[in-house]
N, C-alpha and C. Protein backbone atom coordinates (compact mmCIF):
# COMPACT_ATOMS: atom_id res chain seq x y z
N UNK A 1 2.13 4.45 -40.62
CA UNK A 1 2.63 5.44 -39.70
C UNK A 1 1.87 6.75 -39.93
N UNK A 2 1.65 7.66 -39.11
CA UNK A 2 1.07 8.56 -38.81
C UNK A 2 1.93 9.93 -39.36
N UNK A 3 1.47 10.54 -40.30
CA UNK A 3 2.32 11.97 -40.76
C UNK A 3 1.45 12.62 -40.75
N UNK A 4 2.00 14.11 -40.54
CA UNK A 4 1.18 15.74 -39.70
C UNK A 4 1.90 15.86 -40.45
N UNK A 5 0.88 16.72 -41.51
CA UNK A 5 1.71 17.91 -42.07
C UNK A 5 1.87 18.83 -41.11
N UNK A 6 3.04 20.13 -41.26
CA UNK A 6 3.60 20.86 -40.58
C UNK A 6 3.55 22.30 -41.57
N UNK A 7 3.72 23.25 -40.79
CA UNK A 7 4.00 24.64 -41.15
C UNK A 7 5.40 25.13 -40.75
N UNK A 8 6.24 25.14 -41.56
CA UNK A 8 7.67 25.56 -41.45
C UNK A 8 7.58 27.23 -41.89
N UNK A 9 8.27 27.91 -40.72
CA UNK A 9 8.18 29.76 -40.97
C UNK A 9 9.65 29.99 -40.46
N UNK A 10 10.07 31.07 -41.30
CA UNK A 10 10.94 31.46 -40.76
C UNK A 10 10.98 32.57 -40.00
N UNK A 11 11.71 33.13 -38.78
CA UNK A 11 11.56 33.90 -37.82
C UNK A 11 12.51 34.33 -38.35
N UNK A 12 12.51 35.83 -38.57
CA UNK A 12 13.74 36.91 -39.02
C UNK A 12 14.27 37.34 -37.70
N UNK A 13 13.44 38.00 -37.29
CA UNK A 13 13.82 38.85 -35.89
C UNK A 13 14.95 38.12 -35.37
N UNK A 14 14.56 36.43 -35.13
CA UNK A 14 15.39 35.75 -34.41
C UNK A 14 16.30 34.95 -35.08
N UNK A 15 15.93 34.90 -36.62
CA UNK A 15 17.15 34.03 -37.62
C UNK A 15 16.67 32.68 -37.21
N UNK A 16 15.95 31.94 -36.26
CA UNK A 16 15.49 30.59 -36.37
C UNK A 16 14.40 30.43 -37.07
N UNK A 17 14.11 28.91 -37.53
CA UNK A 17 12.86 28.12 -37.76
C UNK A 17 11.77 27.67 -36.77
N UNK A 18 10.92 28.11 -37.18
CA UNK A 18 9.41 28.02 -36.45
C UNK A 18 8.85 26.83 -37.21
N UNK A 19 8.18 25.40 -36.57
CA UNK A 19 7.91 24.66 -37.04
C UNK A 19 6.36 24.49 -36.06
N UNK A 20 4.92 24.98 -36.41
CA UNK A 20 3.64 24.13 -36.08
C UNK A 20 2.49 23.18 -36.98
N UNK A 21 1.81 22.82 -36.29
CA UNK A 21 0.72 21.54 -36.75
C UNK A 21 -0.14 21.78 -36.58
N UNK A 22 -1.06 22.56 -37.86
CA UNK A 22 -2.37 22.41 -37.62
C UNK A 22 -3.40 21.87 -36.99
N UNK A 23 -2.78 20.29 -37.28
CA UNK A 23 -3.99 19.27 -36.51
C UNK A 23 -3.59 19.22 -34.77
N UNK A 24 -2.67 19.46 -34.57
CA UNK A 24 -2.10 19.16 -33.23
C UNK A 24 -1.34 21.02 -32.86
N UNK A 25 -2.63 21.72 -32.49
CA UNK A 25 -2.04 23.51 -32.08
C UNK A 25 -1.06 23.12 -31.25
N UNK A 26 -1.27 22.29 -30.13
CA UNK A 26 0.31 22.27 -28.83
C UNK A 26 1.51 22.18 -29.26
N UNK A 27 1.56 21.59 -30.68
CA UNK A 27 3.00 21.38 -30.94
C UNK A 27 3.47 22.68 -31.90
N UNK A 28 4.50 23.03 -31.15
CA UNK A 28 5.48 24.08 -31.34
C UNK A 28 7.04 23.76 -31.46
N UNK A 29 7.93 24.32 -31.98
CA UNK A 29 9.07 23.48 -32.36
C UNK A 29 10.17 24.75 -33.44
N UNK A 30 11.27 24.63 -32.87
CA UNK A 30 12.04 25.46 -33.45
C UNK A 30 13.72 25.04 -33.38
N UNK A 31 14.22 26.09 -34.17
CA UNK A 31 15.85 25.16 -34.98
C UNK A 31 16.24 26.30 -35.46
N UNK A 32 17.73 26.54 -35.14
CA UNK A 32 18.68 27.14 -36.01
C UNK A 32 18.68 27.21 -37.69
N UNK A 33 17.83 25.89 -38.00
CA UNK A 33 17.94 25.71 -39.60
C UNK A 33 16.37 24.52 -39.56
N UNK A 34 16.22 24.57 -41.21
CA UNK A 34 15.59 24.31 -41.36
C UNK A 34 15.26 22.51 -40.78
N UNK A 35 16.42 21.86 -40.92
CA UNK A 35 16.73 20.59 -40.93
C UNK A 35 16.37 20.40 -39.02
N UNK A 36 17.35 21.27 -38.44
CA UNK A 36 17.07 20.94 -37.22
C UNK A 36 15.86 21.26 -36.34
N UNK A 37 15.38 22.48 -37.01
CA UNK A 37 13.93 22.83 -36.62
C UNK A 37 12.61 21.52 -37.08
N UNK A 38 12.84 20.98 -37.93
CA UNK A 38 11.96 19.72 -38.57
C UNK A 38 12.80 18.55 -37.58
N UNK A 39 13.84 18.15 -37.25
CA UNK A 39 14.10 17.14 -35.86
C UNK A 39 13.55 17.11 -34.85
N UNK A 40 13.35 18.75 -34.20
CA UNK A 40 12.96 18.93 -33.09
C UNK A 40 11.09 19.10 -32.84
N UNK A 41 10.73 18.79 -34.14
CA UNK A 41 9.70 18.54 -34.55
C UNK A 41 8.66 17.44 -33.93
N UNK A 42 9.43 16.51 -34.53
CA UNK A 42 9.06 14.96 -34.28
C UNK A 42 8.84 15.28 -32.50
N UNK A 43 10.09 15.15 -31.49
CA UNK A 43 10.07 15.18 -30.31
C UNK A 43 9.08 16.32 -30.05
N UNK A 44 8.82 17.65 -30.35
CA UNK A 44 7.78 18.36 -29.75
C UNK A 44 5.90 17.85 -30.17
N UNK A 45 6.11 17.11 -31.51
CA UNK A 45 4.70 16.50 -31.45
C UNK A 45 4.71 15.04 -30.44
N UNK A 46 5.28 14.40 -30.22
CA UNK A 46 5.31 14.25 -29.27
C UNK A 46 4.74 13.96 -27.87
N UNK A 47 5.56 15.26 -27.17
CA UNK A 47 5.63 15.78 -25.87
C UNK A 47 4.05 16.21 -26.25
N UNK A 48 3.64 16.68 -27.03
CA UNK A 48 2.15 17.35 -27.28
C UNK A 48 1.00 16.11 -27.06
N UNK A 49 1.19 15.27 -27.86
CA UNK A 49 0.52 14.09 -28.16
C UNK A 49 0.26 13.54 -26.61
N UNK A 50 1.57 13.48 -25.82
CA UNK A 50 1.14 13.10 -23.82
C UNK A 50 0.29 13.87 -23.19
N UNK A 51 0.21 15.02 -23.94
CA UNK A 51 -1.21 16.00 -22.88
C UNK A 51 -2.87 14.86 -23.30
N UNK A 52 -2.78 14.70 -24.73
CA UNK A 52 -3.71 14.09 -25.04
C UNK A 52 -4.04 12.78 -23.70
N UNK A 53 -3.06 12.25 -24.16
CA UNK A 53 -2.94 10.76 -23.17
C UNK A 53 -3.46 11.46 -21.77
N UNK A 54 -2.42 12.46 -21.36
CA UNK A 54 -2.72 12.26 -19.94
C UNK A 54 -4.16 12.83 -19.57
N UNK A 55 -4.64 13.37 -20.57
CA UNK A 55 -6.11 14.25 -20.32
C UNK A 55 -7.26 13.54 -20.65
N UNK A 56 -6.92 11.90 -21.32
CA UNK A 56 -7.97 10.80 -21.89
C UNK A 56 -8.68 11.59 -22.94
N UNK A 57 -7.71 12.36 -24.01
CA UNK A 57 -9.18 13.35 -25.07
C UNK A 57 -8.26 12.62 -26.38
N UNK A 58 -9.35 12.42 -27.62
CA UNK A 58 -8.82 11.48 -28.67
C UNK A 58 -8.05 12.24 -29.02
N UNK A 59 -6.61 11.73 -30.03
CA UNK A 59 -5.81 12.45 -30.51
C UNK A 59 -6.45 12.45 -32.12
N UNK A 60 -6.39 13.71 -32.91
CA UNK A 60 -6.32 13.94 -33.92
C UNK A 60 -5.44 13.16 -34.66
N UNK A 61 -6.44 12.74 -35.91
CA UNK A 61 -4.91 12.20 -36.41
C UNK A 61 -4.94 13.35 -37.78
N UNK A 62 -3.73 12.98 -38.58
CA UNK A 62 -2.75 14.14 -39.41
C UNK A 62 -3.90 14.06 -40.79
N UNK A 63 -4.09 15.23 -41.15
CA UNK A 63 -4.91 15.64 -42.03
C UNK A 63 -3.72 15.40 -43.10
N UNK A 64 -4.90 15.00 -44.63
CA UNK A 64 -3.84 14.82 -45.71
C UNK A 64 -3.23 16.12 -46.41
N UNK A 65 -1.70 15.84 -46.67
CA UNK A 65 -1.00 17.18 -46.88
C UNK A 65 -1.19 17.53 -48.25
N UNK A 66 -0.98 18.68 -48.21
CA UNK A 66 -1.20 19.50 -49.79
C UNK A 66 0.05 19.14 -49.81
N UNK A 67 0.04 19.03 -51.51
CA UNK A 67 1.54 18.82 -52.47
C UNK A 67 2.36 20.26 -51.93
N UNK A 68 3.60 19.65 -51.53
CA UNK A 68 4.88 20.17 -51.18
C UNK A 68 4.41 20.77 -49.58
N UNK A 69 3.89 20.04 -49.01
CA UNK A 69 3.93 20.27 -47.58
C UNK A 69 4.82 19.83 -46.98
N UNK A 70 5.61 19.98 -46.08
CA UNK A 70 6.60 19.26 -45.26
C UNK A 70 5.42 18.25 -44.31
N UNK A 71 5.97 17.13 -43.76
CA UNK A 71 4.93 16.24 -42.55
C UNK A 71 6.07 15.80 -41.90
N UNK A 72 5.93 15.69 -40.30
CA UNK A 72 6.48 14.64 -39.50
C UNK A 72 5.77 13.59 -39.25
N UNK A 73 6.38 12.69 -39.44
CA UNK A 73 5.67 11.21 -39.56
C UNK A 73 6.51 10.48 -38.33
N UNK A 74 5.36 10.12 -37.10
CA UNK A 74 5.48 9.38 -36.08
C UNK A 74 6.54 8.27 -36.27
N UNK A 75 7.04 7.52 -35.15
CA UNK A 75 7.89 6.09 -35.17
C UNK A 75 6.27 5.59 -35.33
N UNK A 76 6.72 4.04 -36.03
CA UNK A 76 5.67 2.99 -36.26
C UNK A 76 5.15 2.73 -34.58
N UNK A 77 5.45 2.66 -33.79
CA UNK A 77 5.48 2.22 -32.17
C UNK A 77 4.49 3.56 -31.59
N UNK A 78 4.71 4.52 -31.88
CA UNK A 78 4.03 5.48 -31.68
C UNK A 78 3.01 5.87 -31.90
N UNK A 79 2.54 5.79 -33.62
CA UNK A 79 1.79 5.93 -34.20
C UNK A 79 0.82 4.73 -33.87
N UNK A 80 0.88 3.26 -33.68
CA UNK A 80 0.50 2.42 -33.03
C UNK A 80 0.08 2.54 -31.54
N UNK A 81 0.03 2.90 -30.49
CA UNK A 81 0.34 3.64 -29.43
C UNK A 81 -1.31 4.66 -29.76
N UNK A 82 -0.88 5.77 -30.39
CA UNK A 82 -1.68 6.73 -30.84
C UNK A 82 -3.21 6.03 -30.94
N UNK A 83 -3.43 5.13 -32.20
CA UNK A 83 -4.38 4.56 -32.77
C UNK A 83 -5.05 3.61 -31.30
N UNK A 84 -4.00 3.15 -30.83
CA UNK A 84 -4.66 2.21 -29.52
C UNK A 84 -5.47 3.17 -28.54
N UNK A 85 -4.47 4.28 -27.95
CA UNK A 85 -4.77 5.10 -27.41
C UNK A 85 -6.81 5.76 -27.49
N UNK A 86 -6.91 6.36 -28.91
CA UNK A 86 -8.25 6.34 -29.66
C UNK A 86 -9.09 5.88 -29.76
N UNK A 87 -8.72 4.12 -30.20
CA UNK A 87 -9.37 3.24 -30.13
C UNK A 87 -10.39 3.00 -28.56
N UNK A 88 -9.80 2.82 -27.35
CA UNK A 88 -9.68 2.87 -26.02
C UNK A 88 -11.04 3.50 -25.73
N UNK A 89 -10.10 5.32 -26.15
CA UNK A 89 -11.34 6.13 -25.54
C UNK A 89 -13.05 5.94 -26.71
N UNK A 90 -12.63 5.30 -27.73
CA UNK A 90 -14.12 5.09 -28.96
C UNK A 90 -14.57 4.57 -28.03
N UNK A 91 -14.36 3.07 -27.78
CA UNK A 91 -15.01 2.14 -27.41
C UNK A 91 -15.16 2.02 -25.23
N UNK A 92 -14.57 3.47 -24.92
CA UNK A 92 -14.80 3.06 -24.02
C UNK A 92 -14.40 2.22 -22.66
N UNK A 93 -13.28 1.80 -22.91
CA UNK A 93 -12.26 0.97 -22.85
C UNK A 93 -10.96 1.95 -21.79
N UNK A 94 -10.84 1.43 -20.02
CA UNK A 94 -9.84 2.39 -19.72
C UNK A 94 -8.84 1.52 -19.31
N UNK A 95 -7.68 2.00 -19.04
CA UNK A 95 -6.82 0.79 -18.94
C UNK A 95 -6.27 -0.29 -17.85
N UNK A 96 -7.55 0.09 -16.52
CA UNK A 96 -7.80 -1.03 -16.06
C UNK A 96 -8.26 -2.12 -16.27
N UNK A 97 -9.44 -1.75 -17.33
CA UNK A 97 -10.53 -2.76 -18.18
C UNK A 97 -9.31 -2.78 -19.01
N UNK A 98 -8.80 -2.34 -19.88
CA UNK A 98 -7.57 -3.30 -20.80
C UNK A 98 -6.46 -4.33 -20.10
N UNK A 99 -6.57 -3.68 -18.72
CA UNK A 99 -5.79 -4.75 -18.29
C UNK A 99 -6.03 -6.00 -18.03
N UNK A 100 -7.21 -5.66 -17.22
CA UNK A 100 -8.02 -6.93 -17.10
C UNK A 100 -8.59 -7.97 -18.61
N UNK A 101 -8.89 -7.43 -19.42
CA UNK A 101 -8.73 -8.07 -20.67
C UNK A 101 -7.29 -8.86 -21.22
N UNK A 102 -6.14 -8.64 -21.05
CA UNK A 102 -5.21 -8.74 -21.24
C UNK A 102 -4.99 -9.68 -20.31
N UNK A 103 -5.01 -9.78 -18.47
CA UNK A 103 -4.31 -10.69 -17.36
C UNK A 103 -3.07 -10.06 -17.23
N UNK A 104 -3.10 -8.56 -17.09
CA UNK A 104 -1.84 -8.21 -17.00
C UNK A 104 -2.13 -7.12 -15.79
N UNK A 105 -1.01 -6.39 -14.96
CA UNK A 105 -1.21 -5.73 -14.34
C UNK A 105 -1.41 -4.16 -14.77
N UNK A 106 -2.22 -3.02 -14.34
CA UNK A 106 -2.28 -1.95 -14.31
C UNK A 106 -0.72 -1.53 -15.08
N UNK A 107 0.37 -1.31 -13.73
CA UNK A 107 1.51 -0.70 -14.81
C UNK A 107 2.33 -1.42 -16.10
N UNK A 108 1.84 -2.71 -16.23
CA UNK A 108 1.91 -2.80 -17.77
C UNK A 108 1.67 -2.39 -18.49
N UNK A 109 0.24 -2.27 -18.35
CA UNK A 109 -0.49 -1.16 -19.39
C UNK A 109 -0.22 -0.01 -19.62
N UNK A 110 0.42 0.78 -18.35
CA UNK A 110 0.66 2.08 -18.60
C UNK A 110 2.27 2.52 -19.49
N UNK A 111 2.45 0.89 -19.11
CA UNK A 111 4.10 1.26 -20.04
C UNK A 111 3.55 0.95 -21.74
N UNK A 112 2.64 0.07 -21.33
CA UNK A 112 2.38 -0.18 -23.22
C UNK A 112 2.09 0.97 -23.62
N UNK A 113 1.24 1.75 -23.07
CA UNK A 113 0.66 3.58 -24.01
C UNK A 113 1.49 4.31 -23.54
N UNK A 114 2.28 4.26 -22.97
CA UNK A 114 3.30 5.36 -22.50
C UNK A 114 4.32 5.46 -23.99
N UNK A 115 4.30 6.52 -24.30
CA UNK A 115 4.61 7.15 -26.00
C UNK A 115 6.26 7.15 -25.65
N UNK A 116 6.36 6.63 -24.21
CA UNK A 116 8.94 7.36 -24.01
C UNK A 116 8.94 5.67 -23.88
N UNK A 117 8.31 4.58 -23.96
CA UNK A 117 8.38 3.66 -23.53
C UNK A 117 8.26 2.74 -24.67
N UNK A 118 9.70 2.25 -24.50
CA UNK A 118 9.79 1.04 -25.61
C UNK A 118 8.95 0.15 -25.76
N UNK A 119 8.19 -0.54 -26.50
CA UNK A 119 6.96 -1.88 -25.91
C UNK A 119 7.06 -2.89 -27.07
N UNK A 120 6.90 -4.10 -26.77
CA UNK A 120 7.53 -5.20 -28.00
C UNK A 120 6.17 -4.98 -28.84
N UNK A 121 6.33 -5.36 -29.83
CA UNK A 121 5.12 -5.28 -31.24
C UNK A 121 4.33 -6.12 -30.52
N UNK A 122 4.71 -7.81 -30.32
CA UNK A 122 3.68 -8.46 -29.65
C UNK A 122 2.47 -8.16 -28.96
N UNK A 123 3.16 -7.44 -27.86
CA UNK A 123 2.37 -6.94 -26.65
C UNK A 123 1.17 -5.65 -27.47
N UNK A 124 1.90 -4.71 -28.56
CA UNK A 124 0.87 -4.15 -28.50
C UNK A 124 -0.37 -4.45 -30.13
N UNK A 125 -0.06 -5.55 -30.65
CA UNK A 125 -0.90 -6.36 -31.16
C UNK A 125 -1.77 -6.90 -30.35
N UNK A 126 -1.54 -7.87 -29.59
CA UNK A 126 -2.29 -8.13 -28.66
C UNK A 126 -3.26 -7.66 -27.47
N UNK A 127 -2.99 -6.71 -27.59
CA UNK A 127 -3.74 -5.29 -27.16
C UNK A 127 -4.75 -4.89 -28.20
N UNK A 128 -4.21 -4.91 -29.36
CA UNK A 128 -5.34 -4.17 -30.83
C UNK A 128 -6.15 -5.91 -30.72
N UNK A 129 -5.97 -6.65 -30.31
CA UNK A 129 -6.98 -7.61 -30.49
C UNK A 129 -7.79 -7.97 -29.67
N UNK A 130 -7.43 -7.52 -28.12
CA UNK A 130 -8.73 -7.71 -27.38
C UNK A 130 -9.55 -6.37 -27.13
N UNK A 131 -8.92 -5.37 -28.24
CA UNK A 131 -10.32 -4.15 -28.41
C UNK A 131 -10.81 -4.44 -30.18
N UNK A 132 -10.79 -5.85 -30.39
CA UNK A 132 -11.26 -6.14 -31.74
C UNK A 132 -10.75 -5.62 -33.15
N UNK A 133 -9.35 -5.76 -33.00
CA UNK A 133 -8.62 -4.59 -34.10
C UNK A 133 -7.76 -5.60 -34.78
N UNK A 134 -6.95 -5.75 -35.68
CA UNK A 134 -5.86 -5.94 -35.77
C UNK A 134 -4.45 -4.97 -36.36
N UNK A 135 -3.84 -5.80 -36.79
CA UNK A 135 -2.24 -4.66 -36.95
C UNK A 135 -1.89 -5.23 -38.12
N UNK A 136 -2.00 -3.93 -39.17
CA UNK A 136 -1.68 -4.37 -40.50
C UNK A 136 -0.05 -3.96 -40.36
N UNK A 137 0.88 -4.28 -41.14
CA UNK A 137 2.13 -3.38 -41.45
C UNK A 137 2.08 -3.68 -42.88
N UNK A 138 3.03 -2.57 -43.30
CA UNK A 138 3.31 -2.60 -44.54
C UNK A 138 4.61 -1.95 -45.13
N UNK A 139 5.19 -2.00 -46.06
CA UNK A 139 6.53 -1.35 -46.60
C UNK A 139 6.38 -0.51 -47.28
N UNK A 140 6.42 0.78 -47.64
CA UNK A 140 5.75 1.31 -48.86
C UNK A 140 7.23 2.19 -49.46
């Protein structure tokens, strides 16, 4: 899974938490407290991460954090998603040509990379294998 370290600040003026991401400037994110400002986190990297998609430009992935950094760390589905996404634009690859690789239609595809869109593991394994990839998991 994919973790961004984050910059947690506190805003006096306003008594909330300011939460951004170096690697990812769009994401912005804020909370009454510390806890909820780091929730609303996750969902604003995100919403950030779809400009990528919708603009076809690679997404950054999360630079390694210095000891005692806070990170939001993607859903596994996402972060998967992300890497496909990358992969795509490396090689070139748009997702008509993935579709057609696949025998599937256009809005399949767009639900498989669509980051609000549930998609079975299957489907997007099988995707990392006809752009020559596979899908490790692991427990750590």
């Amino acid at each position: 899974m994919l973790s961004y370290p984050v910059i947690l600040e506190h805003d006096a003026p306003t008594g909330t938490f300011v939460v951004s991401c170096l690697d990812i400037p769009e994401m912005h994110s804020v909370g009454d407290d510390e806890d909820e400002a780091l929730l609303n986190a996750c969902d604003a990297l995100e919403s950030a991460l779809d400009i990528y998609l919708e603009e076809r430009r690679p997404i950054p992935l999360p630079s390694e954090p210095s000891p005692g950094v806070r990170v939001v760390t993607l859903p596994a589905q996402v972060s998967l998603k992300v890497l496909l996404h990358n992969e795509m634009l490396k090689q070139g690859v748009r997702k008509a040509e993935l579709a057609r690789r696949l025998d599937w239609r256009l809005p399949q595809v767009e639900r498989l990379l669509s980051l609000n869109h549930a998609s079975r593991l299957d489907q997007l394994e099988r995707a990392a294998r006809v752009l020559g990839k596979q899908v490790e998991v692991r427990v750590v």
